[in-house]
C-alpha atoms as a PDB file:
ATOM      1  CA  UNK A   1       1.740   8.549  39.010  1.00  0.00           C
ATOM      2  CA  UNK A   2      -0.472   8.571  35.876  1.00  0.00           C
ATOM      3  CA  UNK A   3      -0.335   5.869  33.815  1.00  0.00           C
ATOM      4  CA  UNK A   4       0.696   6.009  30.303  1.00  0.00           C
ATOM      5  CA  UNK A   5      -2.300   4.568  28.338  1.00  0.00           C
ATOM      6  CA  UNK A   6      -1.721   1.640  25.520  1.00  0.00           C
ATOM      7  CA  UNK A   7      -1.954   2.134  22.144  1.00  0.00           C
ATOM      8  CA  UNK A   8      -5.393   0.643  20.591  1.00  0.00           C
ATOM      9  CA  UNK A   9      -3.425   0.240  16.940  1.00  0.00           C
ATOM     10  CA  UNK A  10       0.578  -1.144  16.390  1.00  0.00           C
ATOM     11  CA  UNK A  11       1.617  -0.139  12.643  1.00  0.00           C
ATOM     12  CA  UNK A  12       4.037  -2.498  11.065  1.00  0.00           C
ATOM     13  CA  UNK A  13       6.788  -0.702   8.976  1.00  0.00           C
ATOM     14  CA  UNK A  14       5.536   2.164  11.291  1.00  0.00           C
ATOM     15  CA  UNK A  15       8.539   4.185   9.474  1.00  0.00           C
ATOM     16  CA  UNK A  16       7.576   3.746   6.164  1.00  0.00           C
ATOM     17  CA  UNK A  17       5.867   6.287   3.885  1.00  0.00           C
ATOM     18  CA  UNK A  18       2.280   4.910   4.607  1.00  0.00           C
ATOM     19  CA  UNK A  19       3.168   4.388   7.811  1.00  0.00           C
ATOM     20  CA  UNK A  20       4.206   7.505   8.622  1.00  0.00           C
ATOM     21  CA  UNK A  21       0.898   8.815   6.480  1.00  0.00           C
ATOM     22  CA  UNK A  22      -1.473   6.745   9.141  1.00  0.00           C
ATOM     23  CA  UNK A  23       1.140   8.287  11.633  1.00  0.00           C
ATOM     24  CA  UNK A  24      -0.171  11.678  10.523  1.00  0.00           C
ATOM     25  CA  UNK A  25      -3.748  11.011  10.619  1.00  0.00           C
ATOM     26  CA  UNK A  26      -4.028   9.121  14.098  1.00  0.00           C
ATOM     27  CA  UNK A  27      -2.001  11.969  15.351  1.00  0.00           C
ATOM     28  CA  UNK A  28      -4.673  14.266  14.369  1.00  0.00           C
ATOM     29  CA  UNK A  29      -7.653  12.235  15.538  1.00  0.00           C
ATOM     30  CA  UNK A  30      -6.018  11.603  19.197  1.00  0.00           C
ATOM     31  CA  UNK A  31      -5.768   7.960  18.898  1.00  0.00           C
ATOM     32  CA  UNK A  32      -3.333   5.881  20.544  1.00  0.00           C
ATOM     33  CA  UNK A  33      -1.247   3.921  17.896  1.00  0.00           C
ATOM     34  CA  UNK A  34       2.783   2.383  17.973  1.00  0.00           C
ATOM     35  CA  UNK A  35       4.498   2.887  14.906  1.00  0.00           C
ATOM     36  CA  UNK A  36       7.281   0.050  14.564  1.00  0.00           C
ATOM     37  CA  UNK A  37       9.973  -0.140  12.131  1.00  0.00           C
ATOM     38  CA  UNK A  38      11.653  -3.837  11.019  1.00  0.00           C
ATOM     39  CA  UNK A  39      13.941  -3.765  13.838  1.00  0.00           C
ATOM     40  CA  UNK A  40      11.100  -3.410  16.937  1.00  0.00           C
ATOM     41  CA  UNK A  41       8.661  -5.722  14.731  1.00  0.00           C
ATOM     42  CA  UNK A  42      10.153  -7.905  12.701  1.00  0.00           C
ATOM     43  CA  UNK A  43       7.585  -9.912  10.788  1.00  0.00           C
ATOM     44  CA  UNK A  44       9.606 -13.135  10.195  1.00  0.00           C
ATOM     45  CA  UNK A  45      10.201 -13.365  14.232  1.00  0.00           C
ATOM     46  CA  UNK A  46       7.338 -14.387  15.652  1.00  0.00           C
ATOM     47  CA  UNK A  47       8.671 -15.073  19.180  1.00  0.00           C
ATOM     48  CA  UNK A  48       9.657 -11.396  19.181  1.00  0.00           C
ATOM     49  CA  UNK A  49       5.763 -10.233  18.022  1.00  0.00           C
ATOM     50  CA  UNK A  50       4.296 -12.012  20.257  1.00  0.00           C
ATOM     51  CA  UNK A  51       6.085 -10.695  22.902  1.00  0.00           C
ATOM     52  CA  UNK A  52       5.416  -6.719  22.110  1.00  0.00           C
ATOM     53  CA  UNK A  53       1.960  -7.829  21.188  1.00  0.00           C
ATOM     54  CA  UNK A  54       1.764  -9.281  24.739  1.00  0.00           C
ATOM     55  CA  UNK A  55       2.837  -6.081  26.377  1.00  0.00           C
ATOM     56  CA  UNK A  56       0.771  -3.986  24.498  1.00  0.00           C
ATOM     57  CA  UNK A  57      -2.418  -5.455  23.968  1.00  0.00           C
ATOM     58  CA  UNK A  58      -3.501  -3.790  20.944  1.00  0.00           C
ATOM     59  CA  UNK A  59      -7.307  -3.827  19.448  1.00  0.00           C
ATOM     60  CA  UNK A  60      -6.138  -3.932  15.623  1.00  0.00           C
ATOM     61  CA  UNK A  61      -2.870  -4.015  13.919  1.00  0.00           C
ATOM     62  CA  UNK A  62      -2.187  -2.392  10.848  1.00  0.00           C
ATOM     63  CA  UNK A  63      -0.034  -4.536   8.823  1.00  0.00           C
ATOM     64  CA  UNK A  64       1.872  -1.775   6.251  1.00  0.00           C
ATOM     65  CA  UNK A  65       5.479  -3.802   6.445  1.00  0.00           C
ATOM     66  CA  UNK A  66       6.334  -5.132   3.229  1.00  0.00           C
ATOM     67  CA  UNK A  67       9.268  -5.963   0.528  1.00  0.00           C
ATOM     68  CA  UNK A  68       8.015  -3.856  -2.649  1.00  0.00           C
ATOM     69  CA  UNK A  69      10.627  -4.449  -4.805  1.00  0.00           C
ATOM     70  CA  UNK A  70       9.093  -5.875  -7.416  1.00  0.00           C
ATOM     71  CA  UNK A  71      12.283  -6.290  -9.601  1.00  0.00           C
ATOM     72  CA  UNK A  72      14.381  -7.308  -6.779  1.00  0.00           C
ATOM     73  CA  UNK A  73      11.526 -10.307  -6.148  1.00  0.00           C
ATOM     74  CA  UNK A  74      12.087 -12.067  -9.533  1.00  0.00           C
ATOM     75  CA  UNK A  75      15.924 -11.850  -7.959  1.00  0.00           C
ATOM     76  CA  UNK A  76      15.273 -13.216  -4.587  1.00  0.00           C
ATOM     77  CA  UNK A  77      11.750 -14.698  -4.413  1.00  0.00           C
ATOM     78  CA  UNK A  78      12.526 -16.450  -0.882  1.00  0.00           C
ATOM     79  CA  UNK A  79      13.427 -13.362   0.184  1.00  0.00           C
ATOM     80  CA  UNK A  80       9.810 -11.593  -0.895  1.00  0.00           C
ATOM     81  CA  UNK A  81       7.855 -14.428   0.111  1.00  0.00           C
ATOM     82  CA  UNK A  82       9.641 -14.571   3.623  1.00  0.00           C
ATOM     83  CA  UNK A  83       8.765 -11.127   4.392  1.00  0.00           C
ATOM     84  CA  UNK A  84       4.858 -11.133   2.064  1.00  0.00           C
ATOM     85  CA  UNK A  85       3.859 -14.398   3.119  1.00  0.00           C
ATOM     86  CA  UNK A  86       5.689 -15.980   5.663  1.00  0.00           C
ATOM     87  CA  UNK A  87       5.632 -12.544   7.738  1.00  0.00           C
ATOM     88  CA  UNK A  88       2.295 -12.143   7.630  1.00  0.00           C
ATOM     89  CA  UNK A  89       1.561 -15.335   8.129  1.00  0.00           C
ATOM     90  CA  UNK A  90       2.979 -14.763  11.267  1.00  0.00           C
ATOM     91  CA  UNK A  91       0.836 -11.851  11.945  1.00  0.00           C
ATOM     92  CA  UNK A  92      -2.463 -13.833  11.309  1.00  0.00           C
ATOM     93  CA  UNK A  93      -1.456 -16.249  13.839  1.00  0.00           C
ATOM     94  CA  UNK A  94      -0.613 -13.754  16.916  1.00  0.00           C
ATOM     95  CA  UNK A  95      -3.831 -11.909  15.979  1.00  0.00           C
ATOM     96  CA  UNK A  96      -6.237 -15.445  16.229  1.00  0.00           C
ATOM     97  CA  UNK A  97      -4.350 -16.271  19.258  1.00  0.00           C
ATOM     98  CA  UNK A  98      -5.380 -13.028  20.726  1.00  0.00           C
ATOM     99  CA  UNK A  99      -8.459 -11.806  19.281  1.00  0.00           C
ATOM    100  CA  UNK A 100      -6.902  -8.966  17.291  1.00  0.00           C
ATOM    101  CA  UNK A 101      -8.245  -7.006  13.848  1.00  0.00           C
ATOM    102  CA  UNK A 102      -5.752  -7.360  11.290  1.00  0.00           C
ATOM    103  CA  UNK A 103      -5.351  -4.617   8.320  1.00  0.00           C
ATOM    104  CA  UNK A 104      -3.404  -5.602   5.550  1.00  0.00           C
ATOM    105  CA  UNK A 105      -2.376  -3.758   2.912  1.00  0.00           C
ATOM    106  CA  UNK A 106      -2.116  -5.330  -0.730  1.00  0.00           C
ATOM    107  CA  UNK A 107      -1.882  -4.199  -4.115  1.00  0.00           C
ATOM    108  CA  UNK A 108      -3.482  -4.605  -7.513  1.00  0.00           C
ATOM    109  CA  UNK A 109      -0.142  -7.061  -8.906  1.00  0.00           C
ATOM    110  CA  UNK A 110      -2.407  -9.756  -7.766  1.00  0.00           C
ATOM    111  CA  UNK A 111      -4.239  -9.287 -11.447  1.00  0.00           C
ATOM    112  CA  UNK A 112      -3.258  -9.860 -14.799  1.00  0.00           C
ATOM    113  CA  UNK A 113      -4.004  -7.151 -16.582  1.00  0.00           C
ATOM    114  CA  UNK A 114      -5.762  -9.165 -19.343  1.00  0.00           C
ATOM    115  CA  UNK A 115      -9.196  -7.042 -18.056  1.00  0.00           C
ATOM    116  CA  UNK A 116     -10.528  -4.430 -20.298  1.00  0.00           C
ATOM    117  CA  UNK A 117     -12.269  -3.246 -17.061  1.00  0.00           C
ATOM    118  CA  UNK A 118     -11.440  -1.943 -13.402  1.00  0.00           C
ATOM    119  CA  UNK A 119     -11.017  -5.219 -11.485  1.00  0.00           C
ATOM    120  CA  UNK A 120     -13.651  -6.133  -9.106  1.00  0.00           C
ATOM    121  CA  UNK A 121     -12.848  -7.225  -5.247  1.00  0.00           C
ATOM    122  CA  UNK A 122     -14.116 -10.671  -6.474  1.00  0.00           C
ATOM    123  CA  UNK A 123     -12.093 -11.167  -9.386  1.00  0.00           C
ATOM    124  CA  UNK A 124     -10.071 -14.383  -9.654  1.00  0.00           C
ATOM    125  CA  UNK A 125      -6.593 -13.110  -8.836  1.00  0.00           C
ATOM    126  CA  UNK A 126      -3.640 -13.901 -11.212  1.00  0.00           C
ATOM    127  CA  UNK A 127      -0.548 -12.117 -10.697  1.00  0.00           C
ATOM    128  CA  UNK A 128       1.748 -12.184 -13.265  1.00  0.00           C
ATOM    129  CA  UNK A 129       5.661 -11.860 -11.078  1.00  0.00           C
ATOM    130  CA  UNK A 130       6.840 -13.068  -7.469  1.00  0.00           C
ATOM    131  CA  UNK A 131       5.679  -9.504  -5.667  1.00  0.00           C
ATOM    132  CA  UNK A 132       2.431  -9.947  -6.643  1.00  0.00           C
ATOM    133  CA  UNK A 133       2.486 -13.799  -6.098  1.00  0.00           C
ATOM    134  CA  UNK A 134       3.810 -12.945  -2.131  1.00  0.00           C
ATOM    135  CA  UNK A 135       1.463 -10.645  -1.420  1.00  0.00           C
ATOM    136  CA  UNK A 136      -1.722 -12.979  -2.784  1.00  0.00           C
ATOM    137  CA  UNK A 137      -0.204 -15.687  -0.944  1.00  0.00           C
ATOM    138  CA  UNK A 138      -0.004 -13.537   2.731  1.00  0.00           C
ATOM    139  CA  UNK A 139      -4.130 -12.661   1.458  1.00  0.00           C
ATOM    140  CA  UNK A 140      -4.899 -16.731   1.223  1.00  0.00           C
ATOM    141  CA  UNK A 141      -3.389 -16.601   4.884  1.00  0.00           C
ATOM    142  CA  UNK A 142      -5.541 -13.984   6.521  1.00  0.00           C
ATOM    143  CA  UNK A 143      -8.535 -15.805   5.098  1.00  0.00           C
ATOM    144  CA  UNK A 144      -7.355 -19.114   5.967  1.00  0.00           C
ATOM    145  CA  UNK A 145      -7.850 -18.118   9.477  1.00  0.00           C
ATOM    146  CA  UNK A 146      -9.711 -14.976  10.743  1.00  0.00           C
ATOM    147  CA  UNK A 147     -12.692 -13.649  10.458  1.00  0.00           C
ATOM    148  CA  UNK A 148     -12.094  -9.770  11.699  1.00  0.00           C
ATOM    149  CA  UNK A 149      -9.831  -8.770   8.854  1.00  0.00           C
ATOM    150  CA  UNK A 150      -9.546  -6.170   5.789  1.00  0.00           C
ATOM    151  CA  UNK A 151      -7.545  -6.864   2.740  1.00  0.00           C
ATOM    152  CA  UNK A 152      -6.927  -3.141   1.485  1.00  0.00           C
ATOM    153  CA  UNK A 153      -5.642  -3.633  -2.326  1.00  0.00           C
ATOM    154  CA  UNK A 154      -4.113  -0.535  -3.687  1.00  0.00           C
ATOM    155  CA  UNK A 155      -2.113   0.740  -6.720  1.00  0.00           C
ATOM    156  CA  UNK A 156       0.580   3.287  -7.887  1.00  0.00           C
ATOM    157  CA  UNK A 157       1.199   5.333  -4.192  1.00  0.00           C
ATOM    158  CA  UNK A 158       2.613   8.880  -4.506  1.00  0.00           C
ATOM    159  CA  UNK A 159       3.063  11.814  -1.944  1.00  0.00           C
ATOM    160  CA  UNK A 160       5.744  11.127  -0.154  1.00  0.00           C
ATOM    161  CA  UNK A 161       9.358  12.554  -0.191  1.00  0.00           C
ATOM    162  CA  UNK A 162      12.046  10.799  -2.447  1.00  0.00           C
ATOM    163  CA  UNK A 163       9.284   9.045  -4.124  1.00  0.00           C
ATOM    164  CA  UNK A 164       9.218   9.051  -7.761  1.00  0.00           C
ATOM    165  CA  UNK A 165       7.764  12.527  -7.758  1.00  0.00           C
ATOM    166  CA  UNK A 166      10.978  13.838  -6.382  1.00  0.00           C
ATOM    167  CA  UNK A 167      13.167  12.126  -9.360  1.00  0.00           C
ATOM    168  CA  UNK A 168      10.938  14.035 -11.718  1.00  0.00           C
ATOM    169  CA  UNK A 169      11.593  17.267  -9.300  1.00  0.00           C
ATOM    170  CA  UNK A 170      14.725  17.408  -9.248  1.00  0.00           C
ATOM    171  CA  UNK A 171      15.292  16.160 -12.877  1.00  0.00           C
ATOM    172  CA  UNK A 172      17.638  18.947 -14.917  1.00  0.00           C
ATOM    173  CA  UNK A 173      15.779  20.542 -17.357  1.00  0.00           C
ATOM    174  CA  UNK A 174      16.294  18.676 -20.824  1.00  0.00           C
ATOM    175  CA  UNK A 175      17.953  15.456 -19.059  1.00  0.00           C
ATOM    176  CA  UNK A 176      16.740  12.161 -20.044  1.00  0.00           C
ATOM    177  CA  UNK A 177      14.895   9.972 -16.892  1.00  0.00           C
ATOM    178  CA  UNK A 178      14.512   6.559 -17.053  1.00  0.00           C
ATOM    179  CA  UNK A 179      11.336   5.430 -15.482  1.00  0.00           C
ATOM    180  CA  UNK A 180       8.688   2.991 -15.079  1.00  0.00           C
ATOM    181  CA  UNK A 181       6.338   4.197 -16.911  1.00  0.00           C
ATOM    182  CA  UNK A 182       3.811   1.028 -18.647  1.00  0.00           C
ATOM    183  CA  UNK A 183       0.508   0.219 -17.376  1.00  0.00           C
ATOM    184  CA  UNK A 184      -2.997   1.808 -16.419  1.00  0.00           C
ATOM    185  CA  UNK A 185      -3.726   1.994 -12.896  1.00  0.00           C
ATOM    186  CA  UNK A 186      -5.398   4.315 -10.267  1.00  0.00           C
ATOM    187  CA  UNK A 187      -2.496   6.716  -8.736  1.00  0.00           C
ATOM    188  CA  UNK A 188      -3.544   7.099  -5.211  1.00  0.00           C
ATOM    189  CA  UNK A 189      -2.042   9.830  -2.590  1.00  0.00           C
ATOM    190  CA  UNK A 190      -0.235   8.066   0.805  1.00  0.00           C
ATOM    191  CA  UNK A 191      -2.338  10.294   2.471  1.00  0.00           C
ATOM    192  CA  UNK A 192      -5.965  10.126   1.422  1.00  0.00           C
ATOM    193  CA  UNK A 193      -4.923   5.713   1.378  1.00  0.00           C
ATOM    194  CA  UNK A 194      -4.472   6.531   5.427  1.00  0.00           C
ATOM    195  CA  UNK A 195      -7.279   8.463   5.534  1.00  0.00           C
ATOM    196  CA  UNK A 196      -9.650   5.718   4.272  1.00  0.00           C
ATOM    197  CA  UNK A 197      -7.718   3.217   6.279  1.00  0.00           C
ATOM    198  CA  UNK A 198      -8.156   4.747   9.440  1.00  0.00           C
ATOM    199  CA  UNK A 199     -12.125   5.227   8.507  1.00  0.00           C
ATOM    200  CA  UNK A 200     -11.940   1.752   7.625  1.00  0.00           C
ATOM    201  CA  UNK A 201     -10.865   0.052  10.820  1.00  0.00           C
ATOM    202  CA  UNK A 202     -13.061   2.404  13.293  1.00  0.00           C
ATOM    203  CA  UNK A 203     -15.859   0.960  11.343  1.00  0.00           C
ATOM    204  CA  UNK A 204     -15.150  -2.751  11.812  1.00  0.00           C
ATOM    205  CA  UNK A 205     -17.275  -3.415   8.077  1.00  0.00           C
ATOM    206  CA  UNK A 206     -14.592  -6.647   7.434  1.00  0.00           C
ATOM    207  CA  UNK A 207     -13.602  -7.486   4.293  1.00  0.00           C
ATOM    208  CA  UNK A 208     -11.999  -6.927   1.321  1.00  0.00           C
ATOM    209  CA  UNK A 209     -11.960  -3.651  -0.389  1.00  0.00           C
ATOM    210  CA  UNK A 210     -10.550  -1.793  -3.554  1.00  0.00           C
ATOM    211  CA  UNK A 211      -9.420   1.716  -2.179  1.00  0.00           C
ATOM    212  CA  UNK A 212      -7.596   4.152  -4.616  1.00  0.00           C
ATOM    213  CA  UNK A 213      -8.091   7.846  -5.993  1.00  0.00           C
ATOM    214  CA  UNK A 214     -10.659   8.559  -8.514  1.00  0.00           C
ATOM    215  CA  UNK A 215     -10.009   7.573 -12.080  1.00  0.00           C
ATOM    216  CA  UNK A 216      -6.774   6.279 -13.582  1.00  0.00           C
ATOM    217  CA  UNK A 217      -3.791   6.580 -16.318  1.00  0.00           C
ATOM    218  CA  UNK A 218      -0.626   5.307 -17.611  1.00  0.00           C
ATOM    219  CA  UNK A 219       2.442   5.988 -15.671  1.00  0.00           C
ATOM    220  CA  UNK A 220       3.653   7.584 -18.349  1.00  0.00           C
ATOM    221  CA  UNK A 221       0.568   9.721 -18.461  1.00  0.00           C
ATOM    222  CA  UNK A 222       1.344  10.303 -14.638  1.00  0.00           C
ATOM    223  CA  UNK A 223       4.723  11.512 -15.353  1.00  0.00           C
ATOM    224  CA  UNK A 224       3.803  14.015 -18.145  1.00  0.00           C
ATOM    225  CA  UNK A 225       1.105  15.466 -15.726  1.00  0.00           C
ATOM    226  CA  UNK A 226       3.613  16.035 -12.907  1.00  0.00           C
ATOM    227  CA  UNK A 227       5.930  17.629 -15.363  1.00  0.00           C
ATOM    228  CA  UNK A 228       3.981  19.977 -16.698  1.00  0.00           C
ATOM    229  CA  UNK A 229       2.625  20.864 -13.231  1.00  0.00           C
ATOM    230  CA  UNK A 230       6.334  21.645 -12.157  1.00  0.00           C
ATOM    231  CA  UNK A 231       7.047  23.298 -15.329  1.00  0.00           C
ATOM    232  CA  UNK A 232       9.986  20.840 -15.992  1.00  0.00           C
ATOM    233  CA  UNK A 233      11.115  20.008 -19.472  1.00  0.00           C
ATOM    234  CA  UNK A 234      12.718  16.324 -19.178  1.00  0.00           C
ATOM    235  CA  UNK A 235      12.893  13.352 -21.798  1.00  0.00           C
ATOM    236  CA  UNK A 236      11.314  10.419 -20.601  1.00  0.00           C
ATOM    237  CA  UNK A 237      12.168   6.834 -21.660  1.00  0.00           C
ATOM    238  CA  UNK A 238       9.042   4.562 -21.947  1.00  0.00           C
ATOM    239  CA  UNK A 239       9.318   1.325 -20.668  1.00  0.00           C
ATOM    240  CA  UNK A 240       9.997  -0.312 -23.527  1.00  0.00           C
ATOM    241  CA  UNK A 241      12.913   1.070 -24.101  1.00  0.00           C
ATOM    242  CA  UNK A 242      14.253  -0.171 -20.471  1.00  0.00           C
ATOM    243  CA  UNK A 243      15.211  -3.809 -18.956  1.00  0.00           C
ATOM    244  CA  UNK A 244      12.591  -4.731 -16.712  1.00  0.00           C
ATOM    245  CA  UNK A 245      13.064  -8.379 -14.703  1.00  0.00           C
ATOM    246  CA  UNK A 246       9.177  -8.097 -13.752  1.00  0.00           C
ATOM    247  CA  UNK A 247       6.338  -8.282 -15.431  1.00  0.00           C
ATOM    248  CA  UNK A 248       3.863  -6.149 -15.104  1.00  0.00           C
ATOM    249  CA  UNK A 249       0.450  -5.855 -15.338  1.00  0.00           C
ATOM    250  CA  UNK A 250      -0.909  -3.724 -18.294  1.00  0.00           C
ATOM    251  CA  UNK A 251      -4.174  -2.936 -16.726  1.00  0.00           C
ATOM    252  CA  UNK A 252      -4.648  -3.211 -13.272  1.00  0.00           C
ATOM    253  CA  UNK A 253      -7.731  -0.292 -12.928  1.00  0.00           C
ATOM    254  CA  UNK A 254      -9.168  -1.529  -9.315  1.00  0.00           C
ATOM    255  CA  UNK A 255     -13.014  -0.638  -9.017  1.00  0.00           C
ATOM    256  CA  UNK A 256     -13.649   0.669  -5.546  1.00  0.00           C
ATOM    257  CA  UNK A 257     -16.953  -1.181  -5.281  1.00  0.00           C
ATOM    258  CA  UNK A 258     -16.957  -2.656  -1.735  1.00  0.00           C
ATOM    259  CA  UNK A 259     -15.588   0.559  -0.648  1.00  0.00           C
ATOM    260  CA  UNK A 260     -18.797   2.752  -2.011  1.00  0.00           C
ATOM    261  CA  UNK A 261     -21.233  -0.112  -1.248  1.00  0.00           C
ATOM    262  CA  UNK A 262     -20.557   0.135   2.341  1.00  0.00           C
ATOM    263  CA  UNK A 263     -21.330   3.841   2.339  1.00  0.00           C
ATOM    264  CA  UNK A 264     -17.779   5.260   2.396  1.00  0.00           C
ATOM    265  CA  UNK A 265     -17.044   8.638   0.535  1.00  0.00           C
ATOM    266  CA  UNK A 266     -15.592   7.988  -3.060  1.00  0.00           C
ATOM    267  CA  UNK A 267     -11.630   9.331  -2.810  1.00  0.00           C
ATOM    268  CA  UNK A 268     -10.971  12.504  -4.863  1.00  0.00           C
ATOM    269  CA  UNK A 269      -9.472  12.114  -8.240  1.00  0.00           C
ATOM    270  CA  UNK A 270      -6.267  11.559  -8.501  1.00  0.00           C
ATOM    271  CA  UNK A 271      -5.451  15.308 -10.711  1.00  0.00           C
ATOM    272  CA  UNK A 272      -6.594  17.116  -7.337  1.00  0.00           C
ATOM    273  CA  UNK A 273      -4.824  14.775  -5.023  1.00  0.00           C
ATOM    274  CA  UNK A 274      -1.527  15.273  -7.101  1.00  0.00           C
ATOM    275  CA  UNK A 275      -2.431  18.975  -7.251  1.00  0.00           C
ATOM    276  CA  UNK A 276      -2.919  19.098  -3.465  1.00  0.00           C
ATOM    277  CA  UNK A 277       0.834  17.156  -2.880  1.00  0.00           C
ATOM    278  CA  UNK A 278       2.409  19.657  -4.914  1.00  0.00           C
ATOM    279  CA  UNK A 279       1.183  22.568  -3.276  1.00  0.00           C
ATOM    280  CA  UNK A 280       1.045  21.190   0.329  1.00  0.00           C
ATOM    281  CA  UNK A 281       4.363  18.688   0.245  1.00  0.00           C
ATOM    282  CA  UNK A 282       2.332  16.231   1.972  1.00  0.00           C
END
């Protein structure tokens, strides 16, 4: 009776839109991987973990699992920093206690904004609401602790269904949309984000690293590109015009420095890798 082998990668929030993005690419590549949603792996049990991570044995887990509302955090900040910190400080420990790589994913709200520049992987960090605050605490964690780790900090995800994209899709045309829309930042495709993470871990070059499409805009910038790609007429309201609980971060460019340093391929820019979603859906 053959023997089903074990899966050399477990991906938290395994049902989740990068999630299901890494999904995509291990598929391809033949690897053996366990996508887990927050009811087979949830991150603030650890008893429950360790258990699975017991059975299965893997070589690295990719950590994708998070709470991203960053409104809803200023709300309920035990809540964020439960699931951020707490649940991946849970993580860290069932991966020293069993020798396994850890991949977390992070975001650019650990920065201020106050920087004229792209941020550098060395920066000081200084987020400026509760998300960004959880997720800088769960990085302070992982390098409390282990050694065989990468911090992946990203910004401004698209190419997914019912993402943002889709709002503006289906908008009527000449309806108003209210939207997020402040802030310069690098949008960067689920997909090619997988893609680098899954070149990332089969390299095992630790550490952190910046990893986002080529160049950057405004969200509202974003929005007015996708809109004219689609053809749609829609009124937009700018952010100032809305409530926001969070702050947010009015520049939060990240320079992909380690990421070219350690001879990976510099991600497309992010007008093709929008292009490329709305032609392809994916």
């Amino acid at each position: 009776m053959a023997v089903e082998p074990k899966p050399s990668i477990i991906i938290t929030g395994g049902n989740g839109r990068l999630g299901k993005s890494l999904c995509s690419v291990l598929s391809k590549q033949g690897e053996e991987f366990l996508p887990l949603d927050h009811k087979e792996f949830d991150v603030t049990n650890y008893d429950a973990m360790a258990r699975i991570v017991d059975i299965f044995k893997p070589r690295t887990i990719v950590h994708t699992a998070a709470y991203t509302n960053v409104d809803g955090a200023e709300r309920d900040w035990r809540k964020a920093m439960q699931i951020n910190f707490c649940g991946t400080a849970n993580i860290v420990r069932i991966c020293d206690n069993n020798n396994i790589d850890l991949l977390f994913v992070s975001t650019d709200y650990v920065f201020n904004g106050d920087k004229n520049s792209p941020y550098l992987e060395d920066d000081e960090p200084a987020p400026l609401n509760v998300y960004g605050w959880s997720k800088l605490a769960a990085e302070y964690s992982i390098q409390s602790i282990l050694t065989d780790y990468y911090i992946v900090r990203t910004s401004f995800l698209f190419g997914c269904r019912y993402d943002f994209i889709d709002r503006l899709r289906d908008a009527a045309s000449g309806s108003i949309l209210p939207f997020h829309i402040g802030g310069f930042a690098s949008p960067t495709r689920y997909i090619d984000l997988a893609q680098a993470i899954v070149t990332l871990i089969g390299s095992r070059s630790y550490g952190i690293y910046h990893v986002t499409n080529s160049g950057f805009c405004s969200r509202y910038q974003f929005a007015q590109k996708v809109l004219r790609m689609l053809k749609i007429k829609t009124n937009i309201i700018p952010i100032s015009e809305m409530k926001s609980t969070a702050r947010r971060p009015r520049y939060s460019v990240l320079a992909n420095r380690h990421w070219l340093n350690a001879g990976f391929e510099r991600l497309k820019d992010w007008h093709f890798a929008l292009r490329e979603y709305l032609v392809t859906g994916h």
